[in-house]
N, C-alpha and C. Protein backbone atom coordinates (compact mmCIF):
# COMPACT_ATOMS: atom_id res chain seq x y z
N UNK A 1 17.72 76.78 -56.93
CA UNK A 1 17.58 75.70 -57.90
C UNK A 1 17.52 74.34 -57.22
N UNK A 2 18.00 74.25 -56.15
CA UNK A 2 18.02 73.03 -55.06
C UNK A 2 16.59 72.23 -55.26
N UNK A 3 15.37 73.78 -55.23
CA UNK A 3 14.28 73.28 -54.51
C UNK A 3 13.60 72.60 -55.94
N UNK A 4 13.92 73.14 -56.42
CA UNK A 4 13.41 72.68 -58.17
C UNK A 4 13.80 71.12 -58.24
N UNK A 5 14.76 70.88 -57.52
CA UNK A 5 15.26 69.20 -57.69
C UNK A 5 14.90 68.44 -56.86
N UNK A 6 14.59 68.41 -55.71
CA UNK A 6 13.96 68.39 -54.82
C UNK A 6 12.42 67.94 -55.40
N UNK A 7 11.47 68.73 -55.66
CA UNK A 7 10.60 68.64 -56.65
C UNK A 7 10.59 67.67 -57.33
N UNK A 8 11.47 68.09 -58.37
CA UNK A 8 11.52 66.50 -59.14
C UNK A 8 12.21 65.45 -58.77
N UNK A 9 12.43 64.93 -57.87
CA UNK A 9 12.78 63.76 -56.79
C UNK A 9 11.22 63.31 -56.35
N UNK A 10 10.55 63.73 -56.17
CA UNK A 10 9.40 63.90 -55.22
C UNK A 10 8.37 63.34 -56.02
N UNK A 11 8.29 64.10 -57.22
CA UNK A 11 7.24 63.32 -58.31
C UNK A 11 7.79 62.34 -59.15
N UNK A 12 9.05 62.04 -59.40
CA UNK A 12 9.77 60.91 -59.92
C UNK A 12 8.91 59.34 -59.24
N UNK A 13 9.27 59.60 -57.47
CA UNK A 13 9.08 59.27 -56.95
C UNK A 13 6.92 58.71 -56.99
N UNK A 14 6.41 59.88 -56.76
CA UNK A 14 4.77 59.75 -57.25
C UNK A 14 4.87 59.02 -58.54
N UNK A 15 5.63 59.49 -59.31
CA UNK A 15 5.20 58.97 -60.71
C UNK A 15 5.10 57.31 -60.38
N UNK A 16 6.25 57.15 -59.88
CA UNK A 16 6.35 55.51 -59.82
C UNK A 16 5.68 54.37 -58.96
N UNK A 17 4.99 55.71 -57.88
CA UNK A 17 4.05 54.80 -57.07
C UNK A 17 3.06 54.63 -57.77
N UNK A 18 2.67 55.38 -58.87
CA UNK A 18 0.83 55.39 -59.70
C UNK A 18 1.41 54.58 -60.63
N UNK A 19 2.91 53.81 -61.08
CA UNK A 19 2.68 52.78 -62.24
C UNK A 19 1.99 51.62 -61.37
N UNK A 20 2.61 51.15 -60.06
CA UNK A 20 1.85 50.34 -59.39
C UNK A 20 0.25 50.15 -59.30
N UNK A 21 -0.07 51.65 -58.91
CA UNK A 21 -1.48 52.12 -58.88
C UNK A 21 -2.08 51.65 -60.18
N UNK A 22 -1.35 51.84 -61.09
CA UNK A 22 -2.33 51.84 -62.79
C UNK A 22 -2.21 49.93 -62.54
N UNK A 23 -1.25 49.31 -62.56
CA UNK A 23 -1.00 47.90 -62.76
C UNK A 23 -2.18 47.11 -61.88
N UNK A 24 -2.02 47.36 -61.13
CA UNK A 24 -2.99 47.11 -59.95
C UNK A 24 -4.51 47.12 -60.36
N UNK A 25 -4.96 48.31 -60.71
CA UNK A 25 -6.08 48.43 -61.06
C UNK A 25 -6.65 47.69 -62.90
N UNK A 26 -5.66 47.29 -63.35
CA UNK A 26 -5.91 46.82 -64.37
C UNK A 26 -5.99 45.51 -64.16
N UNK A 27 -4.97 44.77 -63.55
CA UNK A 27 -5.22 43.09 -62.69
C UNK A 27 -6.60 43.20 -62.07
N UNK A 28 -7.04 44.48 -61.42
CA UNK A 28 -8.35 44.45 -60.05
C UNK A 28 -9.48 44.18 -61.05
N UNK A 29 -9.65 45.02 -61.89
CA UNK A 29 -10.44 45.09 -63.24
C UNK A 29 -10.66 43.46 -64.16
N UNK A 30 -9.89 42.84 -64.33
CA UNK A 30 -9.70 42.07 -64.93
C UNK A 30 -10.45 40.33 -63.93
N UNK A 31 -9.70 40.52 -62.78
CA UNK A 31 -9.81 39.52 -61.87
C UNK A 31 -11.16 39.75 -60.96
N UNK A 32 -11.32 40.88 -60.74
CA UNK A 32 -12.95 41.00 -59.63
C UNK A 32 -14.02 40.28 -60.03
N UNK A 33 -14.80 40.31 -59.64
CA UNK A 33 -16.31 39.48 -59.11
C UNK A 33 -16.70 41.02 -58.36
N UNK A 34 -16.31 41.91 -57.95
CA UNK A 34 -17.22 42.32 -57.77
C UNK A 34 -18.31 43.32 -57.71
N UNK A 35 -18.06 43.54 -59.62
CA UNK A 35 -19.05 44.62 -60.29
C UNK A 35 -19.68 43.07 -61.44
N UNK A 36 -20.59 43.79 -61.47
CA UNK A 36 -21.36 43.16 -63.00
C UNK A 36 -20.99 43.65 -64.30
N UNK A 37 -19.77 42.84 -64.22
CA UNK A 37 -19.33 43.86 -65.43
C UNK A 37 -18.92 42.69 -66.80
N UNK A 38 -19.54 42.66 -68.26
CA UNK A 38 -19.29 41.57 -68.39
C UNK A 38 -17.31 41.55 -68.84
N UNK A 39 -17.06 40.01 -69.14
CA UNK A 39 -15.77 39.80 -69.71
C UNK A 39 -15.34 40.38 -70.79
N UNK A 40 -16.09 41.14 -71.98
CA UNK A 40 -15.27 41.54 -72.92
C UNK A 40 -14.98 43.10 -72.55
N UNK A 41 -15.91 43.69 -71.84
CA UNK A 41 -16.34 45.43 -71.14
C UNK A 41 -14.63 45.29 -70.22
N UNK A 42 -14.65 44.11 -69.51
CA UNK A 42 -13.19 44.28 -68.42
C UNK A 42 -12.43 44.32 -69.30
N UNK A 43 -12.53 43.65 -70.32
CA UNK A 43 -10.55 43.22 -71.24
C UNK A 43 -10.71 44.86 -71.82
N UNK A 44 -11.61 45.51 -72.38
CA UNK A 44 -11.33 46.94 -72.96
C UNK A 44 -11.03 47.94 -72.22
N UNK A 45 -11.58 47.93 -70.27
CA UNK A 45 -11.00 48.58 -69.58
C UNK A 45 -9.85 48.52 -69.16
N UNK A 46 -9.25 47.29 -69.48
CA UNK A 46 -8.23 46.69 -68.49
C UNK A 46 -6.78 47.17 -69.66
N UNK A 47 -6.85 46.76 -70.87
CA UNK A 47 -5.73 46.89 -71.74
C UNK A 47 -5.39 48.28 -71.70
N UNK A 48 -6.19 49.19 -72.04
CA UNK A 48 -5.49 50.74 -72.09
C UNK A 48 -4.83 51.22 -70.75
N UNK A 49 -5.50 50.50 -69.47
CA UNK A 49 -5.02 50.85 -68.20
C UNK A 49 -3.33 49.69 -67.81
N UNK A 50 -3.41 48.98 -68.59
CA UNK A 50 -1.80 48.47 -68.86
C UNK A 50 -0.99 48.67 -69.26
N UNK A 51 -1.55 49.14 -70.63
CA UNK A 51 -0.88 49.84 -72.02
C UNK A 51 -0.21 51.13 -71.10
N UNK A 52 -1.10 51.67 -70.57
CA UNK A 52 -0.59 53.40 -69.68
C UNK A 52 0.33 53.42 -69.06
N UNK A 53 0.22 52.12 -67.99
CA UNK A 53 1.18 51.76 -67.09
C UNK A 53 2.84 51.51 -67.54
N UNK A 54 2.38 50.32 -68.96
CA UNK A 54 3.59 50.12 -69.41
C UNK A 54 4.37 51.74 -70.00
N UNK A 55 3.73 52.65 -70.35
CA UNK A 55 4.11 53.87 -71.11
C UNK A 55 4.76 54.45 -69.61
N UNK A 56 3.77 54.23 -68.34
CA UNK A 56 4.35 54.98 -67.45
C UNK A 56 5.63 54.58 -67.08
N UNK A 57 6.31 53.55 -66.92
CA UNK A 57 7.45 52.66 -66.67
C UNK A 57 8.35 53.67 -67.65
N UNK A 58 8.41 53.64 -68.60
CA UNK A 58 9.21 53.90 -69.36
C UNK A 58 9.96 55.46 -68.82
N UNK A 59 8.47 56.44 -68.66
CA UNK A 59 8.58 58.14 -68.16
C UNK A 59 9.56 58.07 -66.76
N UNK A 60 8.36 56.83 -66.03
CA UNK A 60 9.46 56.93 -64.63
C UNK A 60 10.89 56.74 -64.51
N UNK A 61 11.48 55.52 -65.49
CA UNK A 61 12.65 55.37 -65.58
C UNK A 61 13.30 56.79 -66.06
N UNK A 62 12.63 57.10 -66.75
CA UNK A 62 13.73 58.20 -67.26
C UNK A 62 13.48 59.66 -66.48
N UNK A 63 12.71 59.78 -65.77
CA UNK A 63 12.51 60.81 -64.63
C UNK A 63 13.45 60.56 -63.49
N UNK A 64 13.33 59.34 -63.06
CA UNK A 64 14.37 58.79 -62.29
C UNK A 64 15.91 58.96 -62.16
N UNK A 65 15.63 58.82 -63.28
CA UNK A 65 17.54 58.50 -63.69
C UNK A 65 17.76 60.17 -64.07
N UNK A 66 16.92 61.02 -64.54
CA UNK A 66 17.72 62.59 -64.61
C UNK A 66 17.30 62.81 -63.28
N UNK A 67 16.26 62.51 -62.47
CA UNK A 67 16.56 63.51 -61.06
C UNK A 67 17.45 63.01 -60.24
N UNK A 68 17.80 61.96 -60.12
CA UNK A 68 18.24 61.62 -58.99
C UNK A 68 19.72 60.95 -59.35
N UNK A 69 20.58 60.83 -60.49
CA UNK A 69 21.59 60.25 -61.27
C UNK A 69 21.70 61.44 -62.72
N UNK A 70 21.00 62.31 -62.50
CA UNK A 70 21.50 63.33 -64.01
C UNK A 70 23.00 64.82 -63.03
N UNK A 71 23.16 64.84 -63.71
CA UNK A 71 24.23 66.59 -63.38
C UNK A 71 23.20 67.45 -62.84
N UNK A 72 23.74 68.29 -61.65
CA UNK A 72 23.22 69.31 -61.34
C UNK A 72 23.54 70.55 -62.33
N UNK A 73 22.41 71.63 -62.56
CA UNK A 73 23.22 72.81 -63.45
C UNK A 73 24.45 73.17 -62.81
N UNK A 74 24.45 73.06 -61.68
CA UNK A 74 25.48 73.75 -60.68
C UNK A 74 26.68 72.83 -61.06
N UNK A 75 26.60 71.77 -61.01
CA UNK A 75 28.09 70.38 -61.52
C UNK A 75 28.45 70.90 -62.58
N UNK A 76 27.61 71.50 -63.40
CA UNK A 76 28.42 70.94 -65.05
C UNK A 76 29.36 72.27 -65.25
């Protein structure tokens, strides 16, 4: 069961590097020059890829806090 936690340490961890990833790419989207893309096409790509991010924040926190701060089956 170790390895099972382990695991989820690991993608807790992924999860929270891709909110960056999503944030990032929604600022990149928003701020570039360098696609032809017009201004209202960026704001519709850009909001759902924030909106996600912000949803992802929420998953990570709480992935976080049971893998790495929840009871082991083995503790309780």
């Amino acid at each position: 069961m170790n390895n099972n936690r382990m695991y989820d340490k690991i993608f807790a961890i992924f999860g929270t590097i891709m909110v960056f990833f999503y944030f990032g790419l929604a600022i990149f989207i928003l701020t570039t020059d360098l696609f032809d893309i017009d201004k209202a096409l960026r704001i519709i790509l850009a909001v759902p890829l924030f909106i996600y991010a912000l949803y992802r924040v929420f998953l990570s926190y709480e992935k976080i806090k049971e893998s790495f701060f929840g009871k082991n089956e083995d503790e309780k």
